[in-house]
Protein backbone atom coordinates (compact mmCIF):
# COMPACT_ATOMS: atom_id res chain seq x y z
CA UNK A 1 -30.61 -35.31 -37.76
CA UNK A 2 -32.20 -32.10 -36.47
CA UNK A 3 -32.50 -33.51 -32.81
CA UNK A 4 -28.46 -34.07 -32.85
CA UNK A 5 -27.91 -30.51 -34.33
CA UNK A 6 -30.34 -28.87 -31.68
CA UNK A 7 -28.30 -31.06 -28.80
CA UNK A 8 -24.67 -29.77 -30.36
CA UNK A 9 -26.13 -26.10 -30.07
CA UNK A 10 -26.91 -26.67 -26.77
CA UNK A 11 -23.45 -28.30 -25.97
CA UNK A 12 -21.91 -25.44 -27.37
CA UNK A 13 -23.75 -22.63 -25.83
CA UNK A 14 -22.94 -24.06 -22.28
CA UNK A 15 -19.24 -24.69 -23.58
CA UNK A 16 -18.95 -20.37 -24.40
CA UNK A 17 -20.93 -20.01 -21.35
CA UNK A 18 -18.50 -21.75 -19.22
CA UNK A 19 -15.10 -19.72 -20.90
CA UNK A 20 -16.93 -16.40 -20.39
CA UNK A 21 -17.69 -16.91 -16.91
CA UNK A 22 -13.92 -18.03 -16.90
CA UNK A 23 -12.23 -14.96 -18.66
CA UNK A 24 -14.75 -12.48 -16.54
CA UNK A 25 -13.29 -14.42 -13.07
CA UNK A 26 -10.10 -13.82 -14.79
CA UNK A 27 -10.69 -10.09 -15.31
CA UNK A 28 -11.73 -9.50 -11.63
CA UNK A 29 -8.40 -10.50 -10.49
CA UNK A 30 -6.13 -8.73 -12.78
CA UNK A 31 -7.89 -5.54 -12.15
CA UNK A 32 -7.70 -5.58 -8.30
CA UNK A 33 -5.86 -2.51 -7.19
CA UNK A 34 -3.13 -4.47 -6.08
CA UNK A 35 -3.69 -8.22 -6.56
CA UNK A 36 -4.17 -8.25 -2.52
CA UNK A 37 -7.27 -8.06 -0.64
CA UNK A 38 -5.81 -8.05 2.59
CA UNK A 39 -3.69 -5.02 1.74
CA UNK A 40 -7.40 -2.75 1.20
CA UNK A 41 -8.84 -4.19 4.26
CA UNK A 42 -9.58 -1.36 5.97
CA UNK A 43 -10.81 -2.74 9.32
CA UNK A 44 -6.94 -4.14 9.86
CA UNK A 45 -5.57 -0.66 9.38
CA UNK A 46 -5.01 2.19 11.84
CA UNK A 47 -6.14 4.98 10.06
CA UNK A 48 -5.29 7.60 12.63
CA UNK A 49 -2.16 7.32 14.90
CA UNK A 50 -0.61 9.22 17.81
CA UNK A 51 1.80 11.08 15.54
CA UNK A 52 4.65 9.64 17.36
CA UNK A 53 7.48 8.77 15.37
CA UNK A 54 10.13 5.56 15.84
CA UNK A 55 13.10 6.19 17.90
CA UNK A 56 15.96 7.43 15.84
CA UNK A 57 14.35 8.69 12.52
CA UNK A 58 15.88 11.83 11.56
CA UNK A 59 13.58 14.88 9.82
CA UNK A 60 13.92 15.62 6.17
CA UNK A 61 16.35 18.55 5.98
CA UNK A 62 14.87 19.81 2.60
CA UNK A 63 11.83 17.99 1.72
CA UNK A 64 9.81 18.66 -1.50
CA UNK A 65 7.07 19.05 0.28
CA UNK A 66 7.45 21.00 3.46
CA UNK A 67 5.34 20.42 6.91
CA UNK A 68 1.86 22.42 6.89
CA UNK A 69 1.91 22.62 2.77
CA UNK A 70 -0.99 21.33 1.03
CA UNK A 71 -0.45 17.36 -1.71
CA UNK A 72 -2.33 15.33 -3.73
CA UNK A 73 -2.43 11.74 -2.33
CA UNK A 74 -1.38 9.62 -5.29
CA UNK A 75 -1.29 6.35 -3.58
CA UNK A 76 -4.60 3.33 -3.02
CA UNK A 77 -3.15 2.04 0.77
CA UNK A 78 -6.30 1.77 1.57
CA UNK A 79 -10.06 2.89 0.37
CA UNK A 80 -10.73 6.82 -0.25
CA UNK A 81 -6.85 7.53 -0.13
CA UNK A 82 -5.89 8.01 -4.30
CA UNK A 83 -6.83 11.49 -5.08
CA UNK A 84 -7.13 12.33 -1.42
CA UNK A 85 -6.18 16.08 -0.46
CA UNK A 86 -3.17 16.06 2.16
CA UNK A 87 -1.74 18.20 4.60
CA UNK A 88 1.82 17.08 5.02
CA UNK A 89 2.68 16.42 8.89
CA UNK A 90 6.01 15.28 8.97
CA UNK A 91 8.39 14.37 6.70
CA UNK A 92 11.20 12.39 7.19
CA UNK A 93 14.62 10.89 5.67
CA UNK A 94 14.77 7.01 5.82
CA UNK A 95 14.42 3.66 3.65
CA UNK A 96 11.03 2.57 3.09
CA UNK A 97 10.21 -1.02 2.79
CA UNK A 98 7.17 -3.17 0.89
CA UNK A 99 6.55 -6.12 3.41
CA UNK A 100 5.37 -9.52 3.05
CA UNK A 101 4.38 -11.36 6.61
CA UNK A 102 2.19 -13.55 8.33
CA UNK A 103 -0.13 -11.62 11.22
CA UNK A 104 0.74 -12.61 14.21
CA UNK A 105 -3.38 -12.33 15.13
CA UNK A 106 -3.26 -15.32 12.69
CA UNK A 107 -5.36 -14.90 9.16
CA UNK A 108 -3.66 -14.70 5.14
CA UNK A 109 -0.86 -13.64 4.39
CA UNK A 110 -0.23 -9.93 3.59
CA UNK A 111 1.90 -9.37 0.74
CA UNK A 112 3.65 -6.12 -0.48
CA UNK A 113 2.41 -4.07 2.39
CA UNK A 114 3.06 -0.36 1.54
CA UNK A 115 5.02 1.06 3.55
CA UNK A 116 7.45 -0.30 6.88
CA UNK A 117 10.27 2.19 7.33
CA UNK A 118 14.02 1.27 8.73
CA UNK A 119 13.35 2.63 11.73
CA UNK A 120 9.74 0.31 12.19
CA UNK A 121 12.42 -2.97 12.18
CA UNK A 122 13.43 -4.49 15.48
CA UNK A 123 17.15 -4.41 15.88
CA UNK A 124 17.70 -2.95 12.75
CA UNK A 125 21.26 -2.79 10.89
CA UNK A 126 23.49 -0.01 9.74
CA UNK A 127 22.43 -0.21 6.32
CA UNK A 128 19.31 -0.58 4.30
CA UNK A 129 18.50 -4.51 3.88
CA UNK A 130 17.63 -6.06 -0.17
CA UNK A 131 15.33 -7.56 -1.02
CA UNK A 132 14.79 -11.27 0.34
CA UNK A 133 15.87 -10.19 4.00
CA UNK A 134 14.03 -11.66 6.83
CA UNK A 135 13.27 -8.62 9.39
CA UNK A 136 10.87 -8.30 12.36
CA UNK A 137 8.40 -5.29 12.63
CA UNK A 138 7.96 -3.02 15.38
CA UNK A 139 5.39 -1.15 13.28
CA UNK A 140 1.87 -1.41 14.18
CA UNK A 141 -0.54 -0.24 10.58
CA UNK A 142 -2.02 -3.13 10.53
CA UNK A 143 -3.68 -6.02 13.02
CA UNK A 144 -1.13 -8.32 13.72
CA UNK A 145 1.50 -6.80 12.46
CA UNK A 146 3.83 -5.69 15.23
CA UNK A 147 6.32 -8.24 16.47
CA UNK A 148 5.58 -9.91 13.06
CA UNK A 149 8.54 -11.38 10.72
CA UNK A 150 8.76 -10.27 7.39
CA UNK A 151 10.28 -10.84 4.34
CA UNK A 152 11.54 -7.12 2.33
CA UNK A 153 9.75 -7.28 -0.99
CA UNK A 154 11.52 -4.08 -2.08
CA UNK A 155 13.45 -1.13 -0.30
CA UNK A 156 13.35 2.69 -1.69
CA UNK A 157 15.78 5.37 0.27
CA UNK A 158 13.67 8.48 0.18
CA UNK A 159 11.49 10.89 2.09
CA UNK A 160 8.41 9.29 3.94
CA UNK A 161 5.46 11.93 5.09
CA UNK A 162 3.03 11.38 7.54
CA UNK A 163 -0.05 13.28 6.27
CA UNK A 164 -3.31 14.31 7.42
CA UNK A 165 -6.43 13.78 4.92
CA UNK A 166 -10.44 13.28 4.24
CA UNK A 167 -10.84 10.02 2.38
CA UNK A 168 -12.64 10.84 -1.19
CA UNK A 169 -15.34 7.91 0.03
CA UNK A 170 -16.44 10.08 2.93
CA UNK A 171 -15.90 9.55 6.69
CA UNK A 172 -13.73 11.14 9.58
CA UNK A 173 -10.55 12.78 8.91
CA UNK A 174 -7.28 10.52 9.59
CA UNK A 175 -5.00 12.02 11.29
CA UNK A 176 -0.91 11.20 11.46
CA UNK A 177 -1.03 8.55 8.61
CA UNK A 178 1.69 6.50 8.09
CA UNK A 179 3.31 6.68 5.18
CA UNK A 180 3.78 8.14 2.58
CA UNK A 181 6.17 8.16 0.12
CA UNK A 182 7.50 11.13 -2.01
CA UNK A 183 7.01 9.33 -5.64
CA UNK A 184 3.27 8.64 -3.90
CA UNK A 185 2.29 13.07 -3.30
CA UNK A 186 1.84 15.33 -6.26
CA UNK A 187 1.08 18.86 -6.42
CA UNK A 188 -0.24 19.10 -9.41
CA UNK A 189 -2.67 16.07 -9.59
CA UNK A 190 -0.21 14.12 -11.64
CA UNK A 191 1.07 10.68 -10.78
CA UNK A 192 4.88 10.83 -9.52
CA UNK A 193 4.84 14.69 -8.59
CA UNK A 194 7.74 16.13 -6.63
CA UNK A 195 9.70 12.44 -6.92
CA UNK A 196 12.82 13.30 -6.99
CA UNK A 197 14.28 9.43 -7.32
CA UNK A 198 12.91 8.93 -11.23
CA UNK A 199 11.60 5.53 -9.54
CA UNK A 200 8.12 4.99 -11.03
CA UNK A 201 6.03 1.90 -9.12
């Protein structure tokens, strides 16, 4: 009798053992920053651009936060970036896109890439496109993304900035960053400063 209650312990003990290695797995995931890897991998990413701009975007004629002025980054793009100190280099009046796409490089999928603006689509229409649309990029953030077709996860008409800022991890300045949207910058060091939209991500 004892040796069959010493081997149910055991049975049980690796049973609990297995669900907590399950629900800590579990954990992991749902706390990612934004349930995609590929989206923080740094080494894919220009940091730093040119500072040239896409044919046909058109400057901000009153943004909230004007060229040369001083924001709080309140965005995770990429590592060091949330909490980041920005100077704002341009700012501009457009439709911003979240992207979904396949690198042309080859690799995973890239889902809800932050951000691809109307002017960053190849042969791009009149209006803004919904959600569903297949598009194909002209933007080049990210490895394997130019020439790329994507699917729009979501669209936001706003003002995107292209900022200059240290990452809070350390490391050289980037330079020309693109982009940034308004709802993303806050003066004050509070999520959703200076958004003007009342969208909240």
């Amino acid at each position: 009798m004892k040796k069959q209650l010493a081997l149910l312990s055991v049975a049980t003990m690796i049973a609990l053992s297995g669900c907590a290695k399950i629900t800590t797995n579990d954990n992991l995931a749902n706390n990612s920053p934004n349930g995609n890897h590929s989206e923080m991998n740094n080494s894919d990413m220009n940091h730093s651009t040119t500072g040239q701009v896409p044919k046909g975007l058109k400057e901000a004629k009153n943004p909230t936060y004007k060229v040369g002025s001083q924001a709080i980054i309140k965005a995770g793009h990429m590592e060091g970036m949330n909490g980041a100190a920005a100077t704002i280099v341009g700012a501009y009046a457009t439709t911003a896109y979240a992207v979904s796409y396949i690198p042309v490089t080859g690799g995973e999928k890239v889902t809800n890439h932050k951000w691809v603006i109307h002017e960053e689509i190849k042969e791009a229409s009149g209006k803004p496109y919904e959600p569903g649309a297949k598009v194909d990029l002209e933007a080049d953030h990210m490895k394997g993304m130019n020439s790329a077709t994507a699917s729009i996860d979501s669209a936001e008409q706003t003002t995107v900035y292209m900022v200059d800022y240290t990452p809070t991890t350390g490391g050289e300045k980037v330079k020309n960053h693109k982009w940034v949207t308004e709802s993303e910058l806050s003066k004050d060091g509070t999520i959703g400063g200076g958004d003007k939209s009342g969208m909240k991500r």
